[in-house]
Structures are given as C-alpha cells and as structure tokens.
Protein backbone atom coordinates (compact mmCIF):
# COMPACT_ATOMS: atom_id res chain seq x y z
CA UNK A 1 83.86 113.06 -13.20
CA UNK A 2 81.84 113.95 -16.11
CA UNK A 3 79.18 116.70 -14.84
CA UNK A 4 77.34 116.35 -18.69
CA UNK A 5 77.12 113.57 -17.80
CA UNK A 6 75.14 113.49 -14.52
CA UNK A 7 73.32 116.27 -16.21
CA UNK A 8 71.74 113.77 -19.33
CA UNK A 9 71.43 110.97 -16.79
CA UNK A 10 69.22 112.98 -14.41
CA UNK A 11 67.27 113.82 -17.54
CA UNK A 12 67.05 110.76 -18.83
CA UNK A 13 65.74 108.80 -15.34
CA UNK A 14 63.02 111.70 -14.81
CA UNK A 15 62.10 111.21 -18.47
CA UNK A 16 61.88 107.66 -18.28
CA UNK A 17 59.49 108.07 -14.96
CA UNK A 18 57.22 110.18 -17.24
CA UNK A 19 57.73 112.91 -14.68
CA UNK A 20 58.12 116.51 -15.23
CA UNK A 21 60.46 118.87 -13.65
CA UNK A 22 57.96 121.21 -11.93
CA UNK A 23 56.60 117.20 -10.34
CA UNK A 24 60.52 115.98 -9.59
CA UNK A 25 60.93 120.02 -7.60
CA UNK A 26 58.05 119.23 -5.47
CA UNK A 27 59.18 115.88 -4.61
CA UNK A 28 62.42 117.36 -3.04
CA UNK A 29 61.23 120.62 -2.07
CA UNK A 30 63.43 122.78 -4.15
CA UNK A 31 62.86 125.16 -7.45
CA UNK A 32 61.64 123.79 -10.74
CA UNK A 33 65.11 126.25 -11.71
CA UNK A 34 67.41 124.04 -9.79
CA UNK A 35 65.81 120.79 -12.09
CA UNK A 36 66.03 122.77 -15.14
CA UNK A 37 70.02 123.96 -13.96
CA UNK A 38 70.57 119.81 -13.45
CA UNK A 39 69.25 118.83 -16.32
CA UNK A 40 71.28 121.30 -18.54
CA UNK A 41 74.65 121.40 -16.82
CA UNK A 42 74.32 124.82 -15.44
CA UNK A 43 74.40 123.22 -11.90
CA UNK A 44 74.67 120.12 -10.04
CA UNK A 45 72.56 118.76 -6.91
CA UNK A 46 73.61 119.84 -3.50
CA UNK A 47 75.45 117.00 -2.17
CA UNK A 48 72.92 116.86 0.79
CA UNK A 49 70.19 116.25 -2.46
CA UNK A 50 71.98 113.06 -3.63
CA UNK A 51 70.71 110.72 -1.98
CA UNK A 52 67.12 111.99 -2.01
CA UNK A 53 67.40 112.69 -5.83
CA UNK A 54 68.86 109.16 -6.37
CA UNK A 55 65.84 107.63 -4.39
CA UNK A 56 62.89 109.55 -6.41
CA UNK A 57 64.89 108.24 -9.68
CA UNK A 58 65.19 104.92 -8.29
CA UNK A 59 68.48 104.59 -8.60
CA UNK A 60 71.70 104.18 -6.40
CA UNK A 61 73.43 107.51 -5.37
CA UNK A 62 76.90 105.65 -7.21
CA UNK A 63 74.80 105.60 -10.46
CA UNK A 64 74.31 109.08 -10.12
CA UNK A 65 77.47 110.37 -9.84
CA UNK A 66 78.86 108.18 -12.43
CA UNK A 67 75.94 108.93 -14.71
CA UNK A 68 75.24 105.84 -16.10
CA UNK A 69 73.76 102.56 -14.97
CA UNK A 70 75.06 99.73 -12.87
CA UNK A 71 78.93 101.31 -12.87
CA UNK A 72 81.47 98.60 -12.64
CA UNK A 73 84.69 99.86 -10.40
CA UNK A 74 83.36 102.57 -8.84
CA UNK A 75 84.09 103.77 -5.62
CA UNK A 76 81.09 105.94 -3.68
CA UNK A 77 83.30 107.64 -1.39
CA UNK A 78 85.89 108.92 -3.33
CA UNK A 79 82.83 109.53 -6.08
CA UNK A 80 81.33 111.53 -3.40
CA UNK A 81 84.83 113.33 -2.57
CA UNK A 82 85.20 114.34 -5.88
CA UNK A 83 81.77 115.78 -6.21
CA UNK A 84 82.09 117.97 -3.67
CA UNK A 85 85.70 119.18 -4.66
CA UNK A 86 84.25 120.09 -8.19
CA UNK A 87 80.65 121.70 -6.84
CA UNK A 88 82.90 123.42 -4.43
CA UNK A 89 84.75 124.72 -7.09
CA UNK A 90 81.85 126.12 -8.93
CA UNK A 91 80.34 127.74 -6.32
CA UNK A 92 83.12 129.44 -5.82
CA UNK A 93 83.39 130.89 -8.50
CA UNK A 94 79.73 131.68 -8.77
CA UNK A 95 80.49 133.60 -5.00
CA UNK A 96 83.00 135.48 -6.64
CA UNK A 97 81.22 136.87 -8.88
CA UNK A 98 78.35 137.78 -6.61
CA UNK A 99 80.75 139.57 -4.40
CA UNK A 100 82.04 141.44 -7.10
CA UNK A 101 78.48 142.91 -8.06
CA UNK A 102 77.69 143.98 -4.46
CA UNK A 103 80.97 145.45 -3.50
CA UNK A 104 79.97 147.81 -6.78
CA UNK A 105 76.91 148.50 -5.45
CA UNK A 106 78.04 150.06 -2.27
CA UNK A 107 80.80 151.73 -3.99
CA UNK A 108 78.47 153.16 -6.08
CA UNK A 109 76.23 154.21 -2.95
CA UNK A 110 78.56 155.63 -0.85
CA UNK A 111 79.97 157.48 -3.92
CA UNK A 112 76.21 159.13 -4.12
CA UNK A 113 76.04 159.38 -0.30
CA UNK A 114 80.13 161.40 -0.26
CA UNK A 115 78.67 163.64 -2.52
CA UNK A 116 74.89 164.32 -1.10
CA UNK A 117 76.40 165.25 2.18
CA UNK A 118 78.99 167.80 0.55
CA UNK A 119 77.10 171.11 1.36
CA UNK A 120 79.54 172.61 -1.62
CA UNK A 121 77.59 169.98 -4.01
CA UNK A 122 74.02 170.47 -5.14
CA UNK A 123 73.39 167.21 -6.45
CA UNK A 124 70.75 166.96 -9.18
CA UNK A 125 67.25 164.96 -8.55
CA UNK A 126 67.59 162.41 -11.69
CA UNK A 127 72.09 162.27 -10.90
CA UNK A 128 70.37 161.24 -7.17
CA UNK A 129 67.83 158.56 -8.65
CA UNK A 130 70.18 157.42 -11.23
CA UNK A 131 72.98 156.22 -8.83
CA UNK A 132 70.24 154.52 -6.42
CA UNK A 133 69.05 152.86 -9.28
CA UNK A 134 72.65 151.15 -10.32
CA UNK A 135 73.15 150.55 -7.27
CA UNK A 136 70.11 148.39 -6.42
CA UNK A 137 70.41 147.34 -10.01
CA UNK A 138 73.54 145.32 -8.97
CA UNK A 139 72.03 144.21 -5.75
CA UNK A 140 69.14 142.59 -8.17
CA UNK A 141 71.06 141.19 -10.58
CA UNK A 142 73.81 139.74 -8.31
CA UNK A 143 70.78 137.69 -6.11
CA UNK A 144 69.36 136.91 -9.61
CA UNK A 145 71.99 135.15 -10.63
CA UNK A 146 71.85 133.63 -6.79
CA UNK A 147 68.96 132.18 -7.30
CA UNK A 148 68.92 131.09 -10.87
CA UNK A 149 72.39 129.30 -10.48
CA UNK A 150 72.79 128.72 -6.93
CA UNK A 151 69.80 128.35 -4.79
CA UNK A 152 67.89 125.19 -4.72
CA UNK A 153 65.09 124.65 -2.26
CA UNK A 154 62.36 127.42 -1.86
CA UNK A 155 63.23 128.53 1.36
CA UNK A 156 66.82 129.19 -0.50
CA UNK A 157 64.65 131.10 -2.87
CA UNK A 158 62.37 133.16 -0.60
CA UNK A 159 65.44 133.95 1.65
CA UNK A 160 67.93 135.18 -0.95
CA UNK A 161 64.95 137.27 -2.58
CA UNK A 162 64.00 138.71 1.04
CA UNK A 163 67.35 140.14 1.22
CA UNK A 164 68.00 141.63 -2.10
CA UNK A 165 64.24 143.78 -1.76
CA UNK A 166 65.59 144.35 2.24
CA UNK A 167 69.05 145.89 0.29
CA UNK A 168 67.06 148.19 -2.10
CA UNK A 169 64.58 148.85 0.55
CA UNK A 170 67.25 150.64 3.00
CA UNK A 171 69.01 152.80 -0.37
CA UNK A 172 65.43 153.95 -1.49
CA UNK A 173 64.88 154.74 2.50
CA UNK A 174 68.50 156.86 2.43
CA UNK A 175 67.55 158.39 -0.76
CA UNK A 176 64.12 159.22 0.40
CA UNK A 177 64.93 161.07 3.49
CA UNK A 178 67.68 162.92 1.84
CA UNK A 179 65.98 164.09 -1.10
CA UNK A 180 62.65 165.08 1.10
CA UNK A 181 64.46 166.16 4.50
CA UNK A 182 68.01 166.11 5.28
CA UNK A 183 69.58 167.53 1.98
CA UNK A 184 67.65 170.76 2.25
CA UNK A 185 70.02 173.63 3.38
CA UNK A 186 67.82 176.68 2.91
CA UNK A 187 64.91 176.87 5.59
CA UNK A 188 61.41 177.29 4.15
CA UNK A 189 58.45 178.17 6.21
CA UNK A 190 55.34 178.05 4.07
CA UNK A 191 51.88 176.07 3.71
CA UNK A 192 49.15 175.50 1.27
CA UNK A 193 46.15 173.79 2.39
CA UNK A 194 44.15 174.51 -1.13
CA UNK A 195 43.94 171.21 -3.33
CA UNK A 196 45.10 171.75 -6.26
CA UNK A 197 46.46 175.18 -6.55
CA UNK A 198 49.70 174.47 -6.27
CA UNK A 199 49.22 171.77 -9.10
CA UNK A 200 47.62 174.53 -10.96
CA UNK A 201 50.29 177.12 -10.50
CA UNK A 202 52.87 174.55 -11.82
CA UNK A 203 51.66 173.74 -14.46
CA UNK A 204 50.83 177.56 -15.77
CA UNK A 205 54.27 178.21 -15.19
CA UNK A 206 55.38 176.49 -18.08
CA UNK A 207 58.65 175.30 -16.75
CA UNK A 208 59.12 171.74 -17.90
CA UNK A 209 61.64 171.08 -15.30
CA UNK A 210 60.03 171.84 -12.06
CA UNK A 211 56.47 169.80 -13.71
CA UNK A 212 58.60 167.36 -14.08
CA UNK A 213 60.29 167.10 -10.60
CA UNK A 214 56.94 168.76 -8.40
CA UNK A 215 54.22 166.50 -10.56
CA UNK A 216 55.41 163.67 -12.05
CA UNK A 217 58.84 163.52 -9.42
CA UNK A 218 56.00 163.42 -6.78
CA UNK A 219 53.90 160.66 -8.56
CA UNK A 220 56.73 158.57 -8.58
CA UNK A 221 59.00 159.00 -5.79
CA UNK A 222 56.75 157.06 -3.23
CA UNK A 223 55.78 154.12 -5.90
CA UNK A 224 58.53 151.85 -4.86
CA UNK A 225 57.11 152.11 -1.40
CA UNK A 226 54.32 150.96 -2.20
CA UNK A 227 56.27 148.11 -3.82
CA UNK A 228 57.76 147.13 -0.52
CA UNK A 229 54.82 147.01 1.70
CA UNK A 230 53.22 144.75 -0.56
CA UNK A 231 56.16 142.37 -0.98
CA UNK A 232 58.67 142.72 1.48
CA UNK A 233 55.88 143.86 4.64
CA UNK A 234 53.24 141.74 3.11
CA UNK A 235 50.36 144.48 3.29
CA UNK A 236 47.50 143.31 0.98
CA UNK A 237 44.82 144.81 1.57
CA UNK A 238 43.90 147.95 -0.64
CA UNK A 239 42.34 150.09 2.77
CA UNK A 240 45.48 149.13 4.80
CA UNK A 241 47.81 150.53 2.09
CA UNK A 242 45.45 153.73 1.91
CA UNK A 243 45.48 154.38 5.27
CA UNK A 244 49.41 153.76 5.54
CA UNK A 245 50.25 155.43 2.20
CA UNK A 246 48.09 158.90 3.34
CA UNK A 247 49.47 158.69 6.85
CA UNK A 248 53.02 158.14 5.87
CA UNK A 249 52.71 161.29 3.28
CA UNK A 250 50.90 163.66 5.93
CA UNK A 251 53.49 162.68 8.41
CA UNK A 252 56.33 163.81 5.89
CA UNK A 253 54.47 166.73 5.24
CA UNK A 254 53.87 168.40 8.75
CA UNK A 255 57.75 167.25 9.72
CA UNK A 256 58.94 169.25 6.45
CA UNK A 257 56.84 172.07 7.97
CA UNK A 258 57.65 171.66 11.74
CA UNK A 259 61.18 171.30 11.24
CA UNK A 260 61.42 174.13 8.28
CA UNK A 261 62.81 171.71 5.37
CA UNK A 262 59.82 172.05 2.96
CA UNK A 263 56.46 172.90 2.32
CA UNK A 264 53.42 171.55 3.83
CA UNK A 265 51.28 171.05 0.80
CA UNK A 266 48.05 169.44 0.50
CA UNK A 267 49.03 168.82 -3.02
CA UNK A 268 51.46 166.78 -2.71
CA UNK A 269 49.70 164.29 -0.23
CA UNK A 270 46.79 163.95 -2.67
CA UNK A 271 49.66 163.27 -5.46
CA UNK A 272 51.74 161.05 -3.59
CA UNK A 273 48.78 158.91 -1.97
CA UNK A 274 47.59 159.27 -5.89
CA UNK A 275 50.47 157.71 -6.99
CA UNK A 276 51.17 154.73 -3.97
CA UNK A 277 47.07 153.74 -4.99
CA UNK A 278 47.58 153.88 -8.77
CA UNK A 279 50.86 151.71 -8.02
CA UNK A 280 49.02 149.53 -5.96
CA UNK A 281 46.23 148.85 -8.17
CA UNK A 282 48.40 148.16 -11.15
CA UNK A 283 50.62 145.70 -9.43
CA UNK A 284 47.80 143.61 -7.90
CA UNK A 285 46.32 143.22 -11.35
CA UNK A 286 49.98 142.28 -12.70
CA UNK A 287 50.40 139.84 -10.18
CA UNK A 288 46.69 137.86 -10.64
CA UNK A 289 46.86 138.10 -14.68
CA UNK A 290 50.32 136.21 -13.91
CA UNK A 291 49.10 133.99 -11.52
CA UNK A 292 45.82 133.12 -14.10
C-alpha cells in the first residue's frame, strides 16, 4: 500500500471538485490540519473517515485506498486490513513519542517539587519558574504535535487542547501556592495598607533583585491566571475578571497575613490585579486582530 499515494489522490479528487481544504474539513467535521496532513503524507484518514471521505470525493472507498481510479484486482477487505495495520503502526509511533515528552515533564516536576519541599534547600524564584516552565513546555509541545499529526475532528481538537491548558493549569496552581504560601519557613506578621509605599520603598532601595522579584515578579506571577480563566474557565467579560482577579489577590493577601506566611500589602493587590487587567486587555485585543 502506497500511502503517497492516497496522499496525491486525495489531492487530486478535491482539486478536481474545485474544493478547498478548509470546504472538504467542514464537510466531515474535522480540522482543515488533518486535510492538509492527507494531502501531504504526514497522515492518513481515520479508517472510520473512509468511507465518508470517499463519498464527498465521489469515489469508491477501494479507489481510495488504492489511490488511483477504477483498480483492477483489488480486494476491499484485505485493502482495508492493511490500512489499518499500517495507520496503526504510525500512530504508534506518534504515541510513543508523546509519552516520551510527558513522562519528562513530570520528571522534571517532581524533580522541582523533591527539592521545594527540602527545608535544607532554598530554592531560587527564576530556578522555581524555570522548571515549571519546561515542564509545561513539554506538556505543550507533546499535545501540539497531538493535534497537528494526530487529531482529526474538532472535538479531537478542543479535547486534546482542554487537557494540555488543564496540565499547565494544575503546575502553575502547585507553583503558585508554594512560592506565595507553603514554601515560607520564617513567620512574618506585618501589614501595609498605604498604596504605594511599599512600591516606593522598593524602588529607592536600589536593589535590582528584590524590584525585580517584589515589582515586576508580582506583575507577572498572576498573568497566566488570567490566561486560564479566559480560555480554559471561559470568563469573558472584562468586570467578571476584575472582580475575580481583585478577590482572588485580597483573599491571598489576608491568608498570608492570618496564617503568618507573608505580608498583607495593599501594594501588591493593586499590582497583581494591575497586572491580571493589563493581561487581560492585551490578550482580548490579540485574539480579535487574529480573528479580523
């Protein structure tokens, strides 16, 4: 069975239709990817596709598996049999591959979590961040490949993508409450309720350092939240995220204070809310411009 081709006969067919691939996706309800992946020998048609594919073609599924027109000696079932041995095959391989990346990823996770929990260890704010990152890096990249050169339909799509931000979502959750509650060890019982002084004092103390991790660290830390309410909770609207985004923060806040594990600062809630908004705003405008 030559899968090249299937691939130049699928072309050829849609071409000869005058259809496009975004038109042929539609007609079967998967990704304009999967056509592309079809059409190029990166991938072949599910083998619960064939006979729907065959029929928007207008052609006979035996056509399409022999890739050519009006086959002579060709037997569907053992066409069929053979299909699936060699799309079996390269999904296989494709799911090897996948597991691979994610096994990393947790290895690389619980080697951040052995060592956050070590009360000998003081790890480092960007060492913390950096490991998260690779981590959900892999996590991304493995369910990119998913979907580029495995998933088909769009519920395929939307699930596979659902999972990889539910992954990331539950590291940047770990990391969050470690960084901002459970991985303090010395107890601190202090408020400031004045905006903007400690912003001021920070920044007059000339240490790049703790700018860095009290100004910008604060900015930042809470962005990819706002990432995940947007996409992965679906919360839209801009007064909703406000309202979540300041209550979240001011929740942290007083439990850092209750509990003795930080500083209830005003400053920080105006920075982090600052920063969720500013993420918020910027991302909405991203997504219409692409959507234009």
């Amino acid at each position: 069975m030559d899968l090249n081709k299937i691939s130049n006969f699928i072309k050829l067919k849609r071409k000869e239709l005058g259809i496009t691939q975004e038109e042929l996706a539609e007609k079967l309800f998967v990704t304009e990817k999967a056509v592309s992946r079809w059409e190029t020998g990166r991938g072949t048609p599910d083998i619960s596709l064939l006979i729907p594919l065959s029929k928007e073609l207008n052609i006979d599924v035996s056509e399409l598996l022999s890739g050519e027109a009006n086959p002579k000696n060709q037997n569907e079932i053992e066409q069929l049999i053979k299909y699936n041995e060699v799309t079996k095959a390269n999904k296989f391989n494709l799911q090897l591959k996948l597991i691979v990346l994610y096994v990393l990823s947790i290895l690389i996770f619980l080697f951040y979590l052995r060592f956050e929990y070590d009360p000998a260890v003081e790890l480092n704010y960007f060492i913390r961040l950096f490991l998260t990152v690779i981590a959900s890096f892999l996590i991304i990249v493995g369910n990119k490949i998913y979907e580029n050169n495995y998933a088909e339909k769009n519920d395929d799509k939307k699930r596979i993508k659902k999972i990889s931000q539910s992954i990331v979502f539950a590291y940047y959750i770990i990391l969050l409450f470690n960084m901002i509650i459970f991985a303090r060890y010395n107890r601190i019982d202090s408020y400031n309720l004045i905006p903007f002084k400690s912003i001021i004092e920070i920044f007059n103390s000339g240490n790049f350092y703790l700018i860095t991790i009290n100004i910008f660290g604060n900015l930042l830390v809470f962005m990819p939240l706002e990432y995940f309410m947007i996409e992965l909770f679906k919360i839209n609207k801009l007064l909703i995220n406000f309202i979540l985004s300041f209550m979240f923060i001011l929740v942290i806040e007083i439990f850092q204070f209750v509990f003795k594990v930080g500083v209830l600062d005003i400053d920080d809630l105006i920075i982090c809310t600052f920063g969720m908004m500013m993420f918020y705003l910027i991302y909405r405008k991203i997504k219409t411009y692409a959507s234009a």
